[in-house]
N, C-alpha and C. Protein backbone atom coordinates (compact mmCIF):
# COMPACT_ATOMS: atom_id res chain seq x y z
N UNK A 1 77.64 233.91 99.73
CA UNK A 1 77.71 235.35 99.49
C UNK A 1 76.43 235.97 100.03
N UNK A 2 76.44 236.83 100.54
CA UNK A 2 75.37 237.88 101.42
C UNK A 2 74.61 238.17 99.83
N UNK A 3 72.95 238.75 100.51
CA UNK A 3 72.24 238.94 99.24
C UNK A 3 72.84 240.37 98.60
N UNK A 4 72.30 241.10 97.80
CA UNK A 4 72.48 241.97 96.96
C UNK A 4 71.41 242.43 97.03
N UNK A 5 71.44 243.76 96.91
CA UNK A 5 70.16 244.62 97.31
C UNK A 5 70.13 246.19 95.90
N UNK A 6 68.60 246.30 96.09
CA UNK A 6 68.27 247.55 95.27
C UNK A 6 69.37 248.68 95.40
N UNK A 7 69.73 249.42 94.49
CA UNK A 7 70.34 250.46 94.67
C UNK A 7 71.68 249.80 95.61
N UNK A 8 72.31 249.13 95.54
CA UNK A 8 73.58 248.34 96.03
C UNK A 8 75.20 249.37 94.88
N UNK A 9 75.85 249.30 95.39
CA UNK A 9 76.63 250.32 94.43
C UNK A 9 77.47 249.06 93.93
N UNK A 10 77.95 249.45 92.63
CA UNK A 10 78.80 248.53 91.70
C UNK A 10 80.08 248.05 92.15
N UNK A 11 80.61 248.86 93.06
CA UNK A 11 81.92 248.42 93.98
C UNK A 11 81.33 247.56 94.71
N UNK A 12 80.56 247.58 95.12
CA UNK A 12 79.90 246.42 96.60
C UNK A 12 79.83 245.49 95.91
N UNK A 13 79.42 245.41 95.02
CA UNK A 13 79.00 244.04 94.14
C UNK A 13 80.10 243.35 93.67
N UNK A 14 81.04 244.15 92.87
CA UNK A 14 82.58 244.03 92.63
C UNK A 14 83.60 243.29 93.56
N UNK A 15 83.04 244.28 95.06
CA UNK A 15 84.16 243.57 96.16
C UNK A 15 83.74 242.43 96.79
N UNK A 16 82.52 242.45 96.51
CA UNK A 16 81.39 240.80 96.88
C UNK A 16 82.03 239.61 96.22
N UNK A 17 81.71 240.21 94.70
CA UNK A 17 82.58 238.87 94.05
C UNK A 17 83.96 238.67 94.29
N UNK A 18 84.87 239.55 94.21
CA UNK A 18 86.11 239.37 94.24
C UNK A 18 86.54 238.41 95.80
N UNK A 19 85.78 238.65 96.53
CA UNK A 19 85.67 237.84 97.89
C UNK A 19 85.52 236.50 97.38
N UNK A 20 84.25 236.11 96.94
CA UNK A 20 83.84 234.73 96.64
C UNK A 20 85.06 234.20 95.79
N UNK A 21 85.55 234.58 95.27
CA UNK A 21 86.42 234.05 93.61
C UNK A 21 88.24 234.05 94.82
N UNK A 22 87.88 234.35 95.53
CA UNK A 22 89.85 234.63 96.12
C UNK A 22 90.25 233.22 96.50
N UNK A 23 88.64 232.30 97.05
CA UNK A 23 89.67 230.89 97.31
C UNK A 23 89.05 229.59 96.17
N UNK A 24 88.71 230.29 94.96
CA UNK A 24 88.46 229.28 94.45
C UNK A 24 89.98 228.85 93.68
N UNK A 25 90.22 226.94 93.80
CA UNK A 25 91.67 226.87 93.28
C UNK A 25 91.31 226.43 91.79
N UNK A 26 92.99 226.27 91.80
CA UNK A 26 92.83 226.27 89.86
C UNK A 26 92.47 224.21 89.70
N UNK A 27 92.22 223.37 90.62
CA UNK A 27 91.21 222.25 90.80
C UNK A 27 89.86 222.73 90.45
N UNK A 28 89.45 223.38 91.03
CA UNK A 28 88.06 223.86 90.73
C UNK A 28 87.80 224.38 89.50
N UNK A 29 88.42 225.03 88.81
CA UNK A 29 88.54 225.20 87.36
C UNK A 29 89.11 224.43 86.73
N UNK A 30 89.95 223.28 86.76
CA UNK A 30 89.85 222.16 86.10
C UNK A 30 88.55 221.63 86.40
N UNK A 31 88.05 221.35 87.63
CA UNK A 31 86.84 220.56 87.61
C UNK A 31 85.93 221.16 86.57
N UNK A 32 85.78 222.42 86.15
CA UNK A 32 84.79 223.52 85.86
C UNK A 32 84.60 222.89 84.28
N UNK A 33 86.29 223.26 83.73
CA UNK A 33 86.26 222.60 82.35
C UNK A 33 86.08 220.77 82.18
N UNK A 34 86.06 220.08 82.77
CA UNK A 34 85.74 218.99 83.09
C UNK A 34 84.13 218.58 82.68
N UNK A 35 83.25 219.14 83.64
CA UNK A 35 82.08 219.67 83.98
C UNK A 35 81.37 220.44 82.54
N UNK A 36 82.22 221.37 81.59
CA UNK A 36 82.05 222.29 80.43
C UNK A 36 82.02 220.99 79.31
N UNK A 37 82.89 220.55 79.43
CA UNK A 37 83.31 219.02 77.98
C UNK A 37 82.03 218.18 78.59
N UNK A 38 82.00 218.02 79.77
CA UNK A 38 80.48 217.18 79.98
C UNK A 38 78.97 217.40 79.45
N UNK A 39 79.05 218.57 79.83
CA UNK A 39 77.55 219.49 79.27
C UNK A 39 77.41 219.64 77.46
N UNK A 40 78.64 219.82 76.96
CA UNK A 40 78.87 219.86 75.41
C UNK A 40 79.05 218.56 74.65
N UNK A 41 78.78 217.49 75.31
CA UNK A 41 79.24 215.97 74.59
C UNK A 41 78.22 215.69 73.69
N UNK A 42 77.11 216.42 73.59
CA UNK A 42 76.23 215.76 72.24
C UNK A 42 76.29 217.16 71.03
N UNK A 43 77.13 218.05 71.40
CA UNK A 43 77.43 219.03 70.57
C UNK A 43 77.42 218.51 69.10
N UNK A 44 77.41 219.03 68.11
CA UNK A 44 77.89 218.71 66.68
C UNK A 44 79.52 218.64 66.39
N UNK A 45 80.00 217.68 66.29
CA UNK A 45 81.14 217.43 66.07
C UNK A 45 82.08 218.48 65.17
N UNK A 46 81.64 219.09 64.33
CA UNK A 46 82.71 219.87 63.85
C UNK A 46 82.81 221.65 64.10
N UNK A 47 82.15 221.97 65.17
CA UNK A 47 82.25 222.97 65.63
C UNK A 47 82.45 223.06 67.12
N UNK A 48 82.20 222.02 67.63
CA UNK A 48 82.55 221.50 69.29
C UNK A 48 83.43 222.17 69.66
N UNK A 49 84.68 221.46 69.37
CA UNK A 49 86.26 221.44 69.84
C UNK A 49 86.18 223.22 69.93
N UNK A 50 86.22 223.74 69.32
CA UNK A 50 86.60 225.13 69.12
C UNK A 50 85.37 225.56 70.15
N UNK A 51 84.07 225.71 69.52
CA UNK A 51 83.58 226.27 70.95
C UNK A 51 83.79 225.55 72.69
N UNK A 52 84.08 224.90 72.82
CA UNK A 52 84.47 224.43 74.44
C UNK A 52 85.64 225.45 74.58
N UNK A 53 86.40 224.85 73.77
CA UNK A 53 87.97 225.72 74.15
C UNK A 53 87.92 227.34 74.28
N UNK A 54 86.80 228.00 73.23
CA UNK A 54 86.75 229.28 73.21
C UNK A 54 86.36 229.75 75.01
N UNK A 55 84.92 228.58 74.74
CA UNK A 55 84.37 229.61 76.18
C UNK A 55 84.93 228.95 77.47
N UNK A 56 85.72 227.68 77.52
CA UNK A 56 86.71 227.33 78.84
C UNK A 56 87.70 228.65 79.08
N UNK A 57 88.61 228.94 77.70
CA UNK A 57 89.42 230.35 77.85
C UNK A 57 88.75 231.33 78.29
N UNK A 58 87.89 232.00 78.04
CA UNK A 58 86.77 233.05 78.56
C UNK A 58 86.44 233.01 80.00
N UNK A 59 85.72 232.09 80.36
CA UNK A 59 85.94 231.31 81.77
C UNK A 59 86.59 232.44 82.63
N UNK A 60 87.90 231.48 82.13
CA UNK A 60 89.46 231.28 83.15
C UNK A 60 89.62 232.65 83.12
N UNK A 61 89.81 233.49 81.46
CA UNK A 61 90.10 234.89 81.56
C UNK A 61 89.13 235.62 82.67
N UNK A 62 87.94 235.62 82.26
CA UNK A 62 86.93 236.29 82.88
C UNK A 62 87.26 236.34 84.71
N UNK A 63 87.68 234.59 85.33
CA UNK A 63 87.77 234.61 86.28
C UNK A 63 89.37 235.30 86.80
N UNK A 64 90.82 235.20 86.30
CA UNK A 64 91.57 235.98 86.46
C UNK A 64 91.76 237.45 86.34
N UNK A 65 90.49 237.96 85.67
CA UNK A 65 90.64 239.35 85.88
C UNK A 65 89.84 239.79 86.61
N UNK A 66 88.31 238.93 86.81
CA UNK A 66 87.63 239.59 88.64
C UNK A 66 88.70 239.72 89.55
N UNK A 67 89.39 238.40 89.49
CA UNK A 67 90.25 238.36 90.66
C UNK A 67 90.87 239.41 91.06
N UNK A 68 91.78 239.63 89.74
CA UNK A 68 93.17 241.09 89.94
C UNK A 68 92.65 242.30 89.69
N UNK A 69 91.08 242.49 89.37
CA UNK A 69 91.23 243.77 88.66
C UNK A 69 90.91 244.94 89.67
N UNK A 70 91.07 245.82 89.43
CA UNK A 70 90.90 246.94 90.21
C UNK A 70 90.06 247.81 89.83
N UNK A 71 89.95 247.89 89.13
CA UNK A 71 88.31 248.87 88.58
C UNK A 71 87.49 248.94 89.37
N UNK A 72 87.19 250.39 89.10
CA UNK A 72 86.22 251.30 89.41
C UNK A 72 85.07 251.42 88.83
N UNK A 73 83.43 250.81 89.71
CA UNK A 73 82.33 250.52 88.43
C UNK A 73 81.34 251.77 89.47
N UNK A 74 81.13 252.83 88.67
CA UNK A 74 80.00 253.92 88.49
C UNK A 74 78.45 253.32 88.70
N UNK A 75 77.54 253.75 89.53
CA UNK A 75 76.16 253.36 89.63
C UNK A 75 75.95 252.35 90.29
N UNK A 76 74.61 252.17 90.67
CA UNK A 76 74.02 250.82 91.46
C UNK A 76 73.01 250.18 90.55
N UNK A 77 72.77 248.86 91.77
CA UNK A 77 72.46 247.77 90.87
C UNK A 77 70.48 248.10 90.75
N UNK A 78 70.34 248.47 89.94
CA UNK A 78 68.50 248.25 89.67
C UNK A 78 67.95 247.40 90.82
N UNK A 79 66.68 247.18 90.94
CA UNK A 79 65.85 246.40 91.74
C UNK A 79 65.95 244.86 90.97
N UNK A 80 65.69 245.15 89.63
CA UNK A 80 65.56 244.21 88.95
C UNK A 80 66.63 243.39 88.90
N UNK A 81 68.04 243.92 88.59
CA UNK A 81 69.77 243.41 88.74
C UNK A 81 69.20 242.88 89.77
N UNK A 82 68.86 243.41 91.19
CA UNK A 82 69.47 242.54 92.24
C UNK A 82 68.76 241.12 92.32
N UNK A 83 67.58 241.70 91.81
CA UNK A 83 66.93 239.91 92.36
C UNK A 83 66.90 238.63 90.87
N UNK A 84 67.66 239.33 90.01
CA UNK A 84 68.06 238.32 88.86
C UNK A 84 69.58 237.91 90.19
N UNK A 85 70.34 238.48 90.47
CA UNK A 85 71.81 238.17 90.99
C UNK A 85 71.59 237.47 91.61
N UNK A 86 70.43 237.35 92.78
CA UNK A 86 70.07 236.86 93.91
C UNK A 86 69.51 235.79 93.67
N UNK A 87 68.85 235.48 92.56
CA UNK A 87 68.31 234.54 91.80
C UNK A 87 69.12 233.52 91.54
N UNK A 88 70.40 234.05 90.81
CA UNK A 88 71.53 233.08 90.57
C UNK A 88 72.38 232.62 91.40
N UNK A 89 72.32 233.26 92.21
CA UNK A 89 73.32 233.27 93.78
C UNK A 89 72.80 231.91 94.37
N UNK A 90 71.24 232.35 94.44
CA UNK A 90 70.49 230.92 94.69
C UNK A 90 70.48 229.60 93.76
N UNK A 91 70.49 230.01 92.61
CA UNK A 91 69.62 228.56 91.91
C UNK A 91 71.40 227.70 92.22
N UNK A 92 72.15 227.90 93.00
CA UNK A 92 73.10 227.42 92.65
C UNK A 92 73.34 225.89 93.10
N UNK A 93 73.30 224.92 92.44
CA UNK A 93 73.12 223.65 93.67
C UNK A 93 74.45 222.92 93.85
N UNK A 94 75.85 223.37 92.89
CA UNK A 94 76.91 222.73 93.44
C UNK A 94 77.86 223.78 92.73
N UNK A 95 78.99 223.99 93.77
CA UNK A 95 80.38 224.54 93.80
C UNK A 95 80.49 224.86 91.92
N UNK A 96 80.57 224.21 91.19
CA UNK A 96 80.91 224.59 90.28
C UNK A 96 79.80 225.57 89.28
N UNK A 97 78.84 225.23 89.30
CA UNK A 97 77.44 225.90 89.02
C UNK A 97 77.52 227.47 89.62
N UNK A 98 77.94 227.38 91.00
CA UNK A 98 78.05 228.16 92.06
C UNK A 98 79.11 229.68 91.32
N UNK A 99 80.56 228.61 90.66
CA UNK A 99 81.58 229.78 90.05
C UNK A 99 80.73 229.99 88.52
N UNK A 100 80.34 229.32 88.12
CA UNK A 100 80.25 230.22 86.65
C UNK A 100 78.66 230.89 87.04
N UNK A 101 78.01 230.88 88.35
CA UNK A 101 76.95 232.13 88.34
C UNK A 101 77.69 233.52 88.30
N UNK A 102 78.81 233.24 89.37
CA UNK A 102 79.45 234.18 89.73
C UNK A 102 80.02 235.01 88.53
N UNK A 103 80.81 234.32 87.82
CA UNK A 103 81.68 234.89 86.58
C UNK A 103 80.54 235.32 85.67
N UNK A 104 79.44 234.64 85.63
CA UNK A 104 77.92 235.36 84.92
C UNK A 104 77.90 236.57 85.11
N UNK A 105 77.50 236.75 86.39
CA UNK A 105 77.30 237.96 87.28
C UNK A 105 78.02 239.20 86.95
N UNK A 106 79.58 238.90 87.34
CA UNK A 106 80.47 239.92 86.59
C UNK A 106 80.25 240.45 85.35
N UNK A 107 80.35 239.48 84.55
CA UNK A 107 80.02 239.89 82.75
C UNK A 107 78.86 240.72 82.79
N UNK A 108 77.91 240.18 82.93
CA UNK A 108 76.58 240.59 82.88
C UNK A 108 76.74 241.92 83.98
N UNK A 109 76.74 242.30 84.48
CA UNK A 109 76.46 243.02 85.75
C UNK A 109 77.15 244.51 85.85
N UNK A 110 78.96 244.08 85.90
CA UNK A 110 79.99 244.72 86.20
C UNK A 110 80.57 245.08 85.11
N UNK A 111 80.74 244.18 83.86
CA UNK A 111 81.36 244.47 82.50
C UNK A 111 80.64 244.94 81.30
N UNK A 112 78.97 244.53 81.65
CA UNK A 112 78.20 244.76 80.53
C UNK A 112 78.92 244.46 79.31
N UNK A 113 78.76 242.88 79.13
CA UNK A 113 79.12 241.68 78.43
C UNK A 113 78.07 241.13 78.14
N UNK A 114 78.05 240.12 77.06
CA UNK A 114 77.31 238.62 76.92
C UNK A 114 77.92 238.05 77.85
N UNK A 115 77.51 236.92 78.11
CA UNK A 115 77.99 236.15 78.70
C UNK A 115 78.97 235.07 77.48
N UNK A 116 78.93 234.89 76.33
CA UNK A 116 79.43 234.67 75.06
C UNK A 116 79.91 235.45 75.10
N UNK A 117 81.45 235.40 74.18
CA UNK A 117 81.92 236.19 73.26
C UNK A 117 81.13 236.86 71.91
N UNK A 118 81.49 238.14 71.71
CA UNK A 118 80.86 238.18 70.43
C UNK A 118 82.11 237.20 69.64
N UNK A 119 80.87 236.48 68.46
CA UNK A 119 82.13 235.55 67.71
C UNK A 119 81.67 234.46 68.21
N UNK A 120 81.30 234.05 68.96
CA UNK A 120 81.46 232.56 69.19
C UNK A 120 79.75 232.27 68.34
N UNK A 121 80.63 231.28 67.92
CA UNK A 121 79.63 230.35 66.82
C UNK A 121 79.28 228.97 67.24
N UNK A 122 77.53 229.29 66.95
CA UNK A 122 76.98 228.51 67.46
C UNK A 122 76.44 227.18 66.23
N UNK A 123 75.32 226.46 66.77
CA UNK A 123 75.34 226.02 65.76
C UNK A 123 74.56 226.74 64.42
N UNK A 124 74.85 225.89 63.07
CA UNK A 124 74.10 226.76 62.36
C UNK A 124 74.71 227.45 61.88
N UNK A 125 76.14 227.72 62.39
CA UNK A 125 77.17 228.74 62.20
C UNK A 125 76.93 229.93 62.22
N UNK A 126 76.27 230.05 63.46
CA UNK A 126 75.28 231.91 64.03
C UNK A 126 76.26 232.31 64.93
N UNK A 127 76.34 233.62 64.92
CA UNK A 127 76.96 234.22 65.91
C UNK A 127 76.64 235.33 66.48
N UNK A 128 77.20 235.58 67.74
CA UNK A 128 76.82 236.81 68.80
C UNK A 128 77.26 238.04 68.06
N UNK A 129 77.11 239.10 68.12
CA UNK A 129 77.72 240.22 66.85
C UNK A 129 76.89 241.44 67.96
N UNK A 130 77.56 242.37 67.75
CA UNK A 130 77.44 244.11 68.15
C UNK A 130 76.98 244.81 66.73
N UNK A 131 76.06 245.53 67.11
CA UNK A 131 76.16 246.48 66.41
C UNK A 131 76.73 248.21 66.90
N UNK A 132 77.67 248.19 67.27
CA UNK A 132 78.39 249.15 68.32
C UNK A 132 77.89 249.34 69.13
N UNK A 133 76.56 249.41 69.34
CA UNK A 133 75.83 250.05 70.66
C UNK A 133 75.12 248.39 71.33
N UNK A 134 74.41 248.13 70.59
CA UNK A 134 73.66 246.95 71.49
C UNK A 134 74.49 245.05 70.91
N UNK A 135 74.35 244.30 71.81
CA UNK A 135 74.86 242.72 71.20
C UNK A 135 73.70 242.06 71.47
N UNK A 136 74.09 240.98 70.44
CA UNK A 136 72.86 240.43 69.58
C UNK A 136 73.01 238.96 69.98
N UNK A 137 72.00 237.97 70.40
CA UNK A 137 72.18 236.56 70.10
C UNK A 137 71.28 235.66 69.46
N UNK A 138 71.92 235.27 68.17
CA UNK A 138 70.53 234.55 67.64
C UNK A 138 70.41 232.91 67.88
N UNK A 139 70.54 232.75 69.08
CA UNK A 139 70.33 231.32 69.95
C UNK A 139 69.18 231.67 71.50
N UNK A 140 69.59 233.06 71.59
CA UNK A 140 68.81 233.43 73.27
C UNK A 140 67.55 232.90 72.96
N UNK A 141 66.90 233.05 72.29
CA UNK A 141 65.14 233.31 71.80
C UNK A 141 64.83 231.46 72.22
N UNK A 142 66.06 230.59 72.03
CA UNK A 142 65.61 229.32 72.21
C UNK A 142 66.13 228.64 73.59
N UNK A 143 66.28 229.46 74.15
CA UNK A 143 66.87 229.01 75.50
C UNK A 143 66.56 230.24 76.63
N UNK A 144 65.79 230.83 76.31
CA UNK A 144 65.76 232.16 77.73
C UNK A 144 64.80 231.74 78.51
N UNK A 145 63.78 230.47 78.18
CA UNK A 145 62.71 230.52 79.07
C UNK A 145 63.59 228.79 79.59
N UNK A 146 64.58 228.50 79.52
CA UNK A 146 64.97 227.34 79.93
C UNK A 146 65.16 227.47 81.29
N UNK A 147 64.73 227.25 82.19
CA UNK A 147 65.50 227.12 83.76
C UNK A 147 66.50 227.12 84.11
N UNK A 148 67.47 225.99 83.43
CA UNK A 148 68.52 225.73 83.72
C UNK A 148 69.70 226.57 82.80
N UNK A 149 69.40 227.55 81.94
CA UNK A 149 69.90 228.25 81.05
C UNK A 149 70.02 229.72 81.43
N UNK A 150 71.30 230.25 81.00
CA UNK A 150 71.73 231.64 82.02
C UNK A 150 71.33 232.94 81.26
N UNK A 151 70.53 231.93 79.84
CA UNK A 151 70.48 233.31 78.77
C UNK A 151 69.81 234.42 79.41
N UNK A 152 68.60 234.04 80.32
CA UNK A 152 68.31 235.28 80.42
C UNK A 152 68.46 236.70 81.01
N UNK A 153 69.31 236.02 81.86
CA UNK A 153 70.60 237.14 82.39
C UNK A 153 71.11 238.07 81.33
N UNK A 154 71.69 237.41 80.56
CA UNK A 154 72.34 237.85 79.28
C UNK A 154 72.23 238.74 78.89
N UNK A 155 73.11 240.43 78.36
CA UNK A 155 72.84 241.41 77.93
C UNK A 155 72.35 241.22 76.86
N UNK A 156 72.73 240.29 75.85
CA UNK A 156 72.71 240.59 74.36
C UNK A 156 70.84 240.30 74.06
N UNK A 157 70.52 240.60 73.19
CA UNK A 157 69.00 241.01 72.55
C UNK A 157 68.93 239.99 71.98
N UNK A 158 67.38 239.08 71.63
CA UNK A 158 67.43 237.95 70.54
C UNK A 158 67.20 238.76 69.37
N UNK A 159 68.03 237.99 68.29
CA UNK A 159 67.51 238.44 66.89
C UNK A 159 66.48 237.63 66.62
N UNK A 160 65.84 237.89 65.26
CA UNK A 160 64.41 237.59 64.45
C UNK A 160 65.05 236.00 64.32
């Protein structure tokens, strides 16, 4: 994907991704959830099952509606947006890493999303939650300075 630039308008970015995402097959999203059950195998056993499945569905949704959607997104991307995007565009080192920057991107970017559901429970039995105006995660605070971790993309705010 071509870089992303300051002041870039939200359709450009929109029709950027929707490009990248048109030949990914539904192999590659099996591989993806494959790849998802891999990364979660030392999870805590009785909240696992349900979170994989939540955010594999999310995923898939997230990625079938870049695909089809047609929306119309108002404004351009900050200086700052672009070189977090560009950031992720890059850190990408294989095909599958590659689609869930992308589907990041959207959420974060185009939908002004978490990248979580609100609801999804973490451990500890914490969860992402709105307070109508801003979303909240009380896990970001332990993972935003991780490298390999997308929190800090992430709209939602750490709680205390």
């Amino acid at each position: 994907m071509q870089k992303v630039y300051n002041k870039m308008p939200l359709n450009t970015l929109n029709e950027l991704l929707k490009e990248e995402v048109k030949d990914i097959s539904l192999d590659e999203l099996h591989d993806l959830s494959v790849h998802f059950n891999e990364e979660t195998k030392y999870l805590p056993r009785e909240y696992k099952k349900d979170y994989t499945e939540s955010v594999i569905k999310v995923i898939v949704s997230r990625f079938a509606t870049l695909k089809s959607s047609r929306v119309k997104y108002e404004g351009k991307l900050s200086e700052k947006d672009a070189e977090n995007i560009n950031e992720l565009l890059e850190k990408s080192n294989d095909r599958i890493e590659y689609i869930l920057n992308i589907i990041a991107i959207y959420t974060t970017y185009l939908r002004k999303r978490p990248i979580h559901l609100p609801g999804t429970v973490f451990p500890g039995l914490v969860t992402i939650y709105s307070d109508g105006k801003d979303y909240y995660c009380p896990v970001k605070k332990f993972h935003v300075d991780n490298p390999n971790a997308i929190c800090r993309y992430c709209i939602s705010k750490t709680t205390d």
